[in-house]
N, C-alpha and C. Protein backbone atom coordinates (compact mmCIF):
# COMPACT_ATOMS: atom_id res chain seq x y z
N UNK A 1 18.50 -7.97 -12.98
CA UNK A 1 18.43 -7.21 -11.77
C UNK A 1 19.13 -7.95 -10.64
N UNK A 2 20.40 -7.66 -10.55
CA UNK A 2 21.00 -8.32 -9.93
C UNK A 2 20.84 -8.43 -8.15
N UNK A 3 20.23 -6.81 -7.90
CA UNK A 3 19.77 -6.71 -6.29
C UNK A 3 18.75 -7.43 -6.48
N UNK A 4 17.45 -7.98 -6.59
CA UNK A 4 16.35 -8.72 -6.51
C UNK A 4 16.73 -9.93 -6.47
N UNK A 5 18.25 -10.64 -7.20
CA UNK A 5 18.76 -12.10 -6.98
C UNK A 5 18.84 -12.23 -5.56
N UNK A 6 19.53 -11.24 -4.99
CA UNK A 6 20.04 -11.47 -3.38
C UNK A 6 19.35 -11.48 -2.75
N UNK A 7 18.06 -11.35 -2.81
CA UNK A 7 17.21 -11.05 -2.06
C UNK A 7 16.91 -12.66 -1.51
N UNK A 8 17.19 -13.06 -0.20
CA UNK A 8 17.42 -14.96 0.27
C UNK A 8 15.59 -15.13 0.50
N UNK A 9 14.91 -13.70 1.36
CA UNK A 9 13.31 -14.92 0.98
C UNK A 9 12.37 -13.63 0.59
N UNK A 10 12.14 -13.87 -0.89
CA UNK A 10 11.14 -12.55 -1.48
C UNK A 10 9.68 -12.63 -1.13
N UNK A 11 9.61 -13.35 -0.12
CA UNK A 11 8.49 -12.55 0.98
C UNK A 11 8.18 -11.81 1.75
N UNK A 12 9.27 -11.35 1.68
CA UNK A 12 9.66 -10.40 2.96
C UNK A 12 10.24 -9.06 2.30
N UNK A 13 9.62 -8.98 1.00
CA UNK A 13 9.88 -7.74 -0.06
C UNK A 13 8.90 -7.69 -0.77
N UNK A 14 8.14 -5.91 -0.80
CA UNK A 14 7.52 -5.53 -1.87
C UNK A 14 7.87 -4.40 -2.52
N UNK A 15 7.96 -4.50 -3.63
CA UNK A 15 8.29 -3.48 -4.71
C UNK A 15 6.78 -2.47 -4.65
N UNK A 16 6.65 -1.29 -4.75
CA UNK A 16 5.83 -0.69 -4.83
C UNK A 16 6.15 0.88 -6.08
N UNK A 17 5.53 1.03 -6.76
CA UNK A 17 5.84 2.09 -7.72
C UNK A 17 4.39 2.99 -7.57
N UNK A 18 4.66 4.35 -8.41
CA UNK A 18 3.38 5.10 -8.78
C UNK A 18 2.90 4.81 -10.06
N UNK A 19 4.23 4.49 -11.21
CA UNK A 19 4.08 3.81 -12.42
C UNK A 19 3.64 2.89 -12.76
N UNK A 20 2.64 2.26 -12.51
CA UNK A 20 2.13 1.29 -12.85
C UNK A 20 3.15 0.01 -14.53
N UNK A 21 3.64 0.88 -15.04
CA UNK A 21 4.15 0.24 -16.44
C UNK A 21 5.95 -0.49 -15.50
N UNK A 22 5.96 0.30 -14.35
CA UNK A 22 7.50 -0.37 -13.64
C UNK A 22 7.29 -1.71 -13.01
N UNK A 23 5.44 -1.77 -12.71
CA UNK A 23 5.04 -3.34 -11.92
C UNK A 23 4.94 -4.62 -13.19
N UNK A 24 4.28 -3.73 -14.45
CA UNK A 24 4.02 -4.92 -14.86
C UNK A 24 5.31 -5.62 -15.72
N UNK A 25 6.81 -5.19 -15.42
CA UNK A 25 7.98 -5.42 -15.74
C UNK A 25 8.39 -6.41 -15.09
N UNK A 26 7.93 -6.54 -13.57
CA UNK A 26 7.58 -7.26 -12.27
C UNK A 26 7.36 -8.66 -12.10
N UNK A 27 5.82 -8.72 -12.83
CA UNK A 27 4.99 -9.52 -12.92
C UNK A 27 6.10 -11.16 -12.84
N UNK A 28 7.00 -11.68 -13.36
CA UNK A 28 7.02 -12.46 -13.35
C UNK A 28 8.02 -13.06 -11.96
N UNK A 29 8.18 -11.70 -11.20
CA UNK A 29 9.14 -11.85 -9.71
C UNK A 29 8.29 -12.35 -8.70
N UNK A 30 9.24 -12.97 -7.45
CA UNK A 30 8.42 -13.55 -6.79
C UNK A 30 7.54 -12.55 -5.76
N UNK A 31 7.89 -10.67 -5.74
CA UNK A 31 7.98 -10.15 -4.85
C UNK A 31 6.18 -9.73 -5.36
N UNK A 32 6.02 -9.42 -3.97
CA UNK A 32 4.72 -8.46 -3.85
C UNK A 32 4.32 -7.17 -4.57
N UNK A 33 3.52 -6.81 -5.03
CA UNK A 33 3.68 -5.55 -6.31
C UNK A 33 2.61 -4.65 -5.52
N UNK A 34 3.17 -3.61 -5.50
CA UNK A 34 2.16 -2.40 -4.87
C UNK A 34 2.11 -1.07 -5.44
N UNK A 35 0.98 -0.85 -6.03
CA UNK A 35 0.27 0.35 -6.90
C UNK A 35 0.42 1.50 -6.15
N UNK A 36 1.32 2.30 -6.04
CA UNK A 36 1.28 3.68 -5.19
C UNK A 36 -0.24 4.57 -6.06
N UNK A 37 -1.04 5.68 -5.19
CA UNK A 37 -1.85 5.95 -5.51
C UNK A 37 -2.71 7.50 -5.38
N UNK A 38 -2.36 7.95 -5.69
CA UNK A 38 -2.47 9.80 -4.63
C UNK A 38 -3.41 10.30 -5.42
N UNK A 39 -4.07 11.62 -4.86
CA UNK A 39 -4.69 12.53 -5.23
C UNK A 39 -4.97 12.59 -6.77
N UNK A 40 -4.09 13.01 -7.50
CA UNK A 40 -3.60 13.03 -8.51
C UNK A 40 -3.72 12.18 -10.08
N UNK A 41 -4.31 10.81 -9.58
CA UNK A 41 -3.35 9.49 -10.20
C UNK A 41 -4.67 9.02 -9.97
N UNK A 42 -6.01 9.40 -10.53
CA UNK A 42 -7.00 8.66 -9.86
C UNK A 42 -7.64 7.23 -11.69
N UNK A 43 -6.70 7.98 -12.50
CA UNK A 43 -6.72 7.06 -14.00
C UNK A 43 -6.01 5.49 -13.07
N UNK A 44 -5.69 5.26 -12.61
CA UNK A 44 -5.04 4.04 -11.69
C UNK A 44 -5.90 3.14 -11.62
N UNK A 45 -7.11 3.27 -11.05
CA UNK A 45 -8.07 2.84 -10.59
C UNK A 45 -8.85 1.76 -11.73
N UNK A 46 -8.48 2.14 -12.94
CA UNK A 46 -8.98 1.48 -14.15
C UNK A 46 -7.94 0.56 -14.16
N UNK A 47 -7.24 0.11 -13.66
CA UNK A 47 -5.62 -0.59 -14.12
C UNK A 47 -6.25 -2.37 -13.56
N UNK A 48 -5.77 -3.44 -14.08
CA UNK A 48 -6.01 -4.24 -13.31
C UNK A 48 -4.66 -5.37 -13.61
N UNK A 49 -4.23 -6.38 -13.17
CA UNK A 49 -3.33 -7.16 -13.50
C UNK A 49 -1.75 -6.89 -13.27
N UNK A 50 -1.86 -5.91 -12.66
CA UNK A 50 -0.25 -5.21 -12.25
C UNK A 50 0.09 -5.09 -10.68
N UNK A 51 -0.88 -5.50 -10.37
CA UNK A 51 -0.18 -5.01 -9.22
C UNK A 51 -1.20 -6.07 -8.09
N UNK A 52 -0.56 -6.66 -6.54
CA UNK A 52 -0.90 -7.19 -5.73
C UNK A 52 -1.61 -6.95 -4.52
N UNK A 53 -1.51 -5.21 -4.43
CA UNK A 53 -2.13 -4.53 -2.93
C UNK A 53 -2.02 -3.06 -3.50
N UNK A 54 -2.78 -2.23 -3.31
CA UNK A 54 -3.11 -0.73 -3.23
C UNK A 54 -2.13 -0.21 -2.28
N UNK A 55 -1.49 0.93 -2.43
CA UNK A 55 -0.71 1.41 -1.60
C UNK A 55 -1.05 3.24 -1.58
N UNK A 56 -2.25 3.31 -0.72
CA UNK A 56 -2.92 4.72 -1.19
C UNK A 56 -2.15 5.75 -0.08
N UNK A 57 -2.70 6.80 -0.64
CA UNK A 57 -2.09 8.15 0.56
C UNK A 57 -3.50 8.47 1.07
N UNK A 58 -3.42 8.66 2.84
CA UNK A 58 -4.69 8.95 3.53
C UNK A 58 -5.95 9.58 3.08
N UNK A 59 -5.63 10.38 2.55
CA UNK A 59 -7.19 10.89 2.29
C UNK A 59 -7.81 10.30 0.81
N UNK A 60 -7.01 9.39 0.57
CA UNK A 60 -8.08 8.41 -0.18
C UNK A 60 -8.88 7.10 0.51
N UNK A 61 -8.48 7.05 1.59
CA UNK A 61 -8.41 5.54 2.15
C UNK A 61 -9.80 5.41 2.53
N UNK A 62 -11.14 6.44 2.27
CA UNK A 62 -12.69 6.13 2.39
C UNK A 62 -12.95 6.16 0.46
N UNK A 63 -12.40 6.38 -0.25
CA UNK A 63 -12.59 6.50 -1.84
C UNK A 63 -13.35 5.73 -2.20
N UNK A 64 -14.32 5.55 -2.77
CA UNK A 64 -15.38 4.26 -3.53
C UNK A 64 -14.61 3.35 -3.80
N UNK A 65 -13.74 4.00 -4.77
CA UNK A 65 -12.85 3.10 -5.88
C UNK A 65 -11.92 1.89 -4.91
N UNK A 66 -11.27 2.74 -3.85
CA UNK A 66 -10.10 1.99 -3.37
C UNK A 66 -10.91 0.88 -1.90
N UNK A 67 -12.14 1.58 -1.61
CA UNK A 67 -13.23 0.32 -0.87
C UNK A 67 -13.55 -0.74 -2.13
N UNK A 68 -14.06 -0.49 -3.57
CA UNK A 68 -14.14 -1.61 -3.76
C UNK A 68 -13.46 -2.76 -4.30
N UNK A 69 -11.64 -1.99 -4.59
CA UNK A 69 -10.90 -2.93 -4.14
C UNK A 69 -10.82 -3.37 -3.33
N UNK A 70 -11.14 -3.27 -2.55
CA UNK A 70 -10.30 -4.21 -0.76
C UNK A 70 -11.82 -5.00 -1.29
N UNK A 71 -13.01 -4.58 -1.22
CA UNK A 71 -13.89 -5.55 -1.25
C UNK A 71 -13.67 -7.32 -2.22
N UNK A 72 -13.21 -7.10 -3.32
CA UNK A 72 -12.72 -7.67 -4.20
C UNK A 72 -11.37 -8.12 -3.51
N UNK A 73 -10.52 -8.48 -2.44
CA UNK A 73 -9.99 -8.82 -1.52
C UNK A 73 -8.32 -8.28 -1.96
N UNK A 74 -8.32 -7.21 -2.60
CA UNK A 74 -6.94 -6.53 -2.39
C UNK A 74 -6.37 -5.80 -0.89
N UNK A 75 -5.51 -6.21 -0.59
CA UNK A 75 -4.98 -5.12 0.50
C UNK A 75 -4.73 -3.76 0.13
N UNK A 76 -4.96 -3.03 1.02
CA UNK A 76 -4.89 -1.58 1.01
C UNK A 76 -3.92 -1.41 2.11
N UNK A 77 -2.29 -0.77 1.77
CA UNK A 77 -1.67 0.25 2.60
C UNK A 77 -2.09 1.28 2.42
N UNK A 78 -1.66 2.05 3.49
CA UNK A 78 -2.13 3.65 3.82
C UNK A 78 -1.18 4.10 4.16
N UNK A 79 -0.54 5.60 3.27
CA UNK A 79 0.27 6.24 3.36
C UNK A 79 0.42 7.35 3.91
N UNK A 80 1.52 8.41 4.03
CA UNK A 80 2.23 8.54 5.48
C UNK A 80 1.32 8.93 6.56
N UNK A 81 0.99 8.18 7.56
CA UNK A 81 0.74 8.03 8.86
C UNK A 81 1.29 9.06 9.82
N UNK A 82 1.44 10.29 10.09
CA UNK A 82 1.93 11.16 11.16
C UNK A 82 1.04 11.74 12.12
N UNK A 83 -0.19 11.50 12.17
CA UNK A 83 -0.82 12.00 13.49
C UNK A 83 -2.02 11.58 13.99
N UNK A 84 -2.11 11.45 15.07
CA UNK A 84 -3.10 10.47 15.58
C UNK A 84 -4.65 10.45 15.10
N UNK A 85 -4.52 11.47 14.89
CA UNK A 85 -5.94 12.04 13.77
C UNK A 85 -6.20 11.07 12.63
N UNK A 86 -4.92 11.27 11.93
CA UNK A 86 -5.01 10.07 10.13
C UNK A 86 -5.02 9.07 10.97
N UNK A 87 -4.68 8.63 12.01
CA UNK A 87 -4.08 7.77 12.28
C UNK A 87 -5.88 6.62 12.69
N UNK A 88 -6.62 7.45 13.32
CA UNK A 88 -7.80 6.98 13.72
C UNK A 88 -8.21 6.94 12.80
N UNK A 89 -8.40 7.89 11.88
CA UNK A 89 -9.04 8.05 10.25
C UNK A 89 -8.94 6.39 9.52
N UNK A 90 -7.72 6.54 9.69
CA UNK A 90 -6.99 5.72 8.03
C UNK A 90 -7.77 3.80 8.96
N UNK A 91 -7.37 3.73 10.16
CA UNK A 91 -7.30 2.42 10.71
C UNK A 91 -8.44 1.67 10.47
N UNK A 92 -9.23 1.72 10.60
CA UNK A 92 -10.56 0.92 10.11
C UNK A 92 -10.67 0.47 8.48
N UNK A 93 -10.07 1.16 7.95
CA UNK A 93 -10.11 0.79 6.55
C UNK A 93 -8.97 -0.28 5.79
N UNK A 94 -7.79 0.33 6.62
CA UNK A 94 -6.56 -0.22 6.23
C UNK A 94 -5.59 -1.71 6.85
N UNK A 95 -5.53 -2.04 5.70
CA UNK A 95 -4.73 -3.69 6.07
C UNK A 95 -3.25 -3.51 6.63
N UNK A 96 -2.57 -2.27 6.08
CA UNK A 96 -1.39 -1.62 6.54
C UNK A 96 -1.26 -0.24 6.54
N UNK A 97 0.20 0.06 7.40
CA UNK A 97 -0.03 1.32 7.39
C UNK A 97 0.99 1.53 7.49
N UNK A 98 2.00 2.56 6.70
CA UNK A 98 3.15 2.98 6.80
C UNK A 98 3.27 4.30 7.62
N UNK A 99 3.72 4.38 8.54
CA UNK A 99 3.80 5.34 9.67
C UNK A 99 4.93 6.12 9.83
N UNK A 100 5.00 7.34 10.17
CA UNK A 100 6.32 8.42 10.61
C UNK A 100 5.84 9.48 11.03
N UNK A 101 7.19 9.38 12.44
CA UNK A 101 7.03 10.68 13.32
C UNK A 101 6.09 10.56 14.29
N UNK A 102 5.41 9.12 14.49
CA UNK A 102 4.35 8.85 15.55
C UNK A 102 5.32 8.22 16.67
N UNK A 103 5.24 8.44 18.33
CA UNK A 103 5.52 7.66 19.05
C UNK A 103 5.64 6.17 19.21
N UNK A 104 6.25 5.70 19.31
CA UNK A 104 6.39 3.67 19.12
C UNK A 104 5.17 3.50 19.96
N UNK A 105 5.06 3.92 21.10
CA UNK A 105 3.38 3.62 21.87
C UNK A 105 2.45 3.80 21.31
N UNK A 106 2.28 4.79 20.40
CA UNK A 106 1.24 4.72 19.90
C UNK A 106 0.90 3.91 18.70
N UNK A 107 1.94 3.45 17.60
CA UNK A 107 1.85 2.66 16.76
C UNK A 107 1.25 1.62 17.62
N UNK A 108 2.04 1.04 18.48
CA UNK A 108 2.23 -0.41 19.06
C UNK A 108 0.66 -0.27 19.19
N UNK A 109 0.00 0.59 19.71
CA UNK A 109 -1.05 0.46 20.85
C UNK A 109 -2.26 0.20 18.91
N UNK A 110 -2.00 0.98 18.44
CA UNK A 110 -2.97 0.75 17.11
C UNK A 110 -2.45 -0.71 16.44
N UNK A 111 -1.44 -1.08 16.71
CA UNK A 111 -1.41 -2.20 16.07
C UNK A 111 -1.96 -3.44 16.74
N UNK A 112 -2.62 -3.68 18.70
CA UNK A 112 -2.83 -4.06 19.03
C UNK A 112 -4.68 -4.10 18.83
N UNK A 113 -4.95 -3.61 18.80
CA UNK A 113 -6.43 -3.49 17.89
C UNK A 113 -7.09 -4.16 17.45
């Protein structure tokens, strides 16, 4: 994989899939591995050893399953972020948050928090 060579500091990169079988191909890179996670896809939840942080879509982000990961000290992103509503929703729960279509003030102002 010749784009992942160039990459000068793989901290500052995470790979994230819905496939779980594309992370554990991964496993031996230096980059961050993130379990995409939706509605849909709730067989995920049984998975363990693939992946570095949860990368859920909002209306999972109160889920048993994906609280008692973070409890067990995984990070949880929270996916797409567009209105101040998810936006209050998702924040208390979430370590990150991938955002669009929100004002920069208002990110800024939730990220000050």
């Amino acid at each position: 994989r010749k784009e992942f060579r160039q990459v000068k500091d793989p901290s500052k990169l995470a790979v994230i899939a819905f496939d779980p079988r594309a992370l554990v191909c991964m496993r031996s890179t230096p980059f961050a591995l993130g379990l995409l996670v939706c509605t849909n896809a709730h067989w995920v939840f049984g998975l363990t050893g693939c992946f570095d942080f949860l990368d859920v879509q909002d209306c999972l982000v109160e889920d048993p399953r994906v609280l008692k990961w973070k409890k067990k000290g995984y990070l949880v992103n929270v996916w797409t972020i567009d209105t101040e509503e998810k936006l209050a929703k998702v924040a208390p729960h979430a370590d990150m948050i991938t955002f669009q279509d929100l004002p920069v003030s208002t990110i800024r102002e939730a990220i000050s928090r």
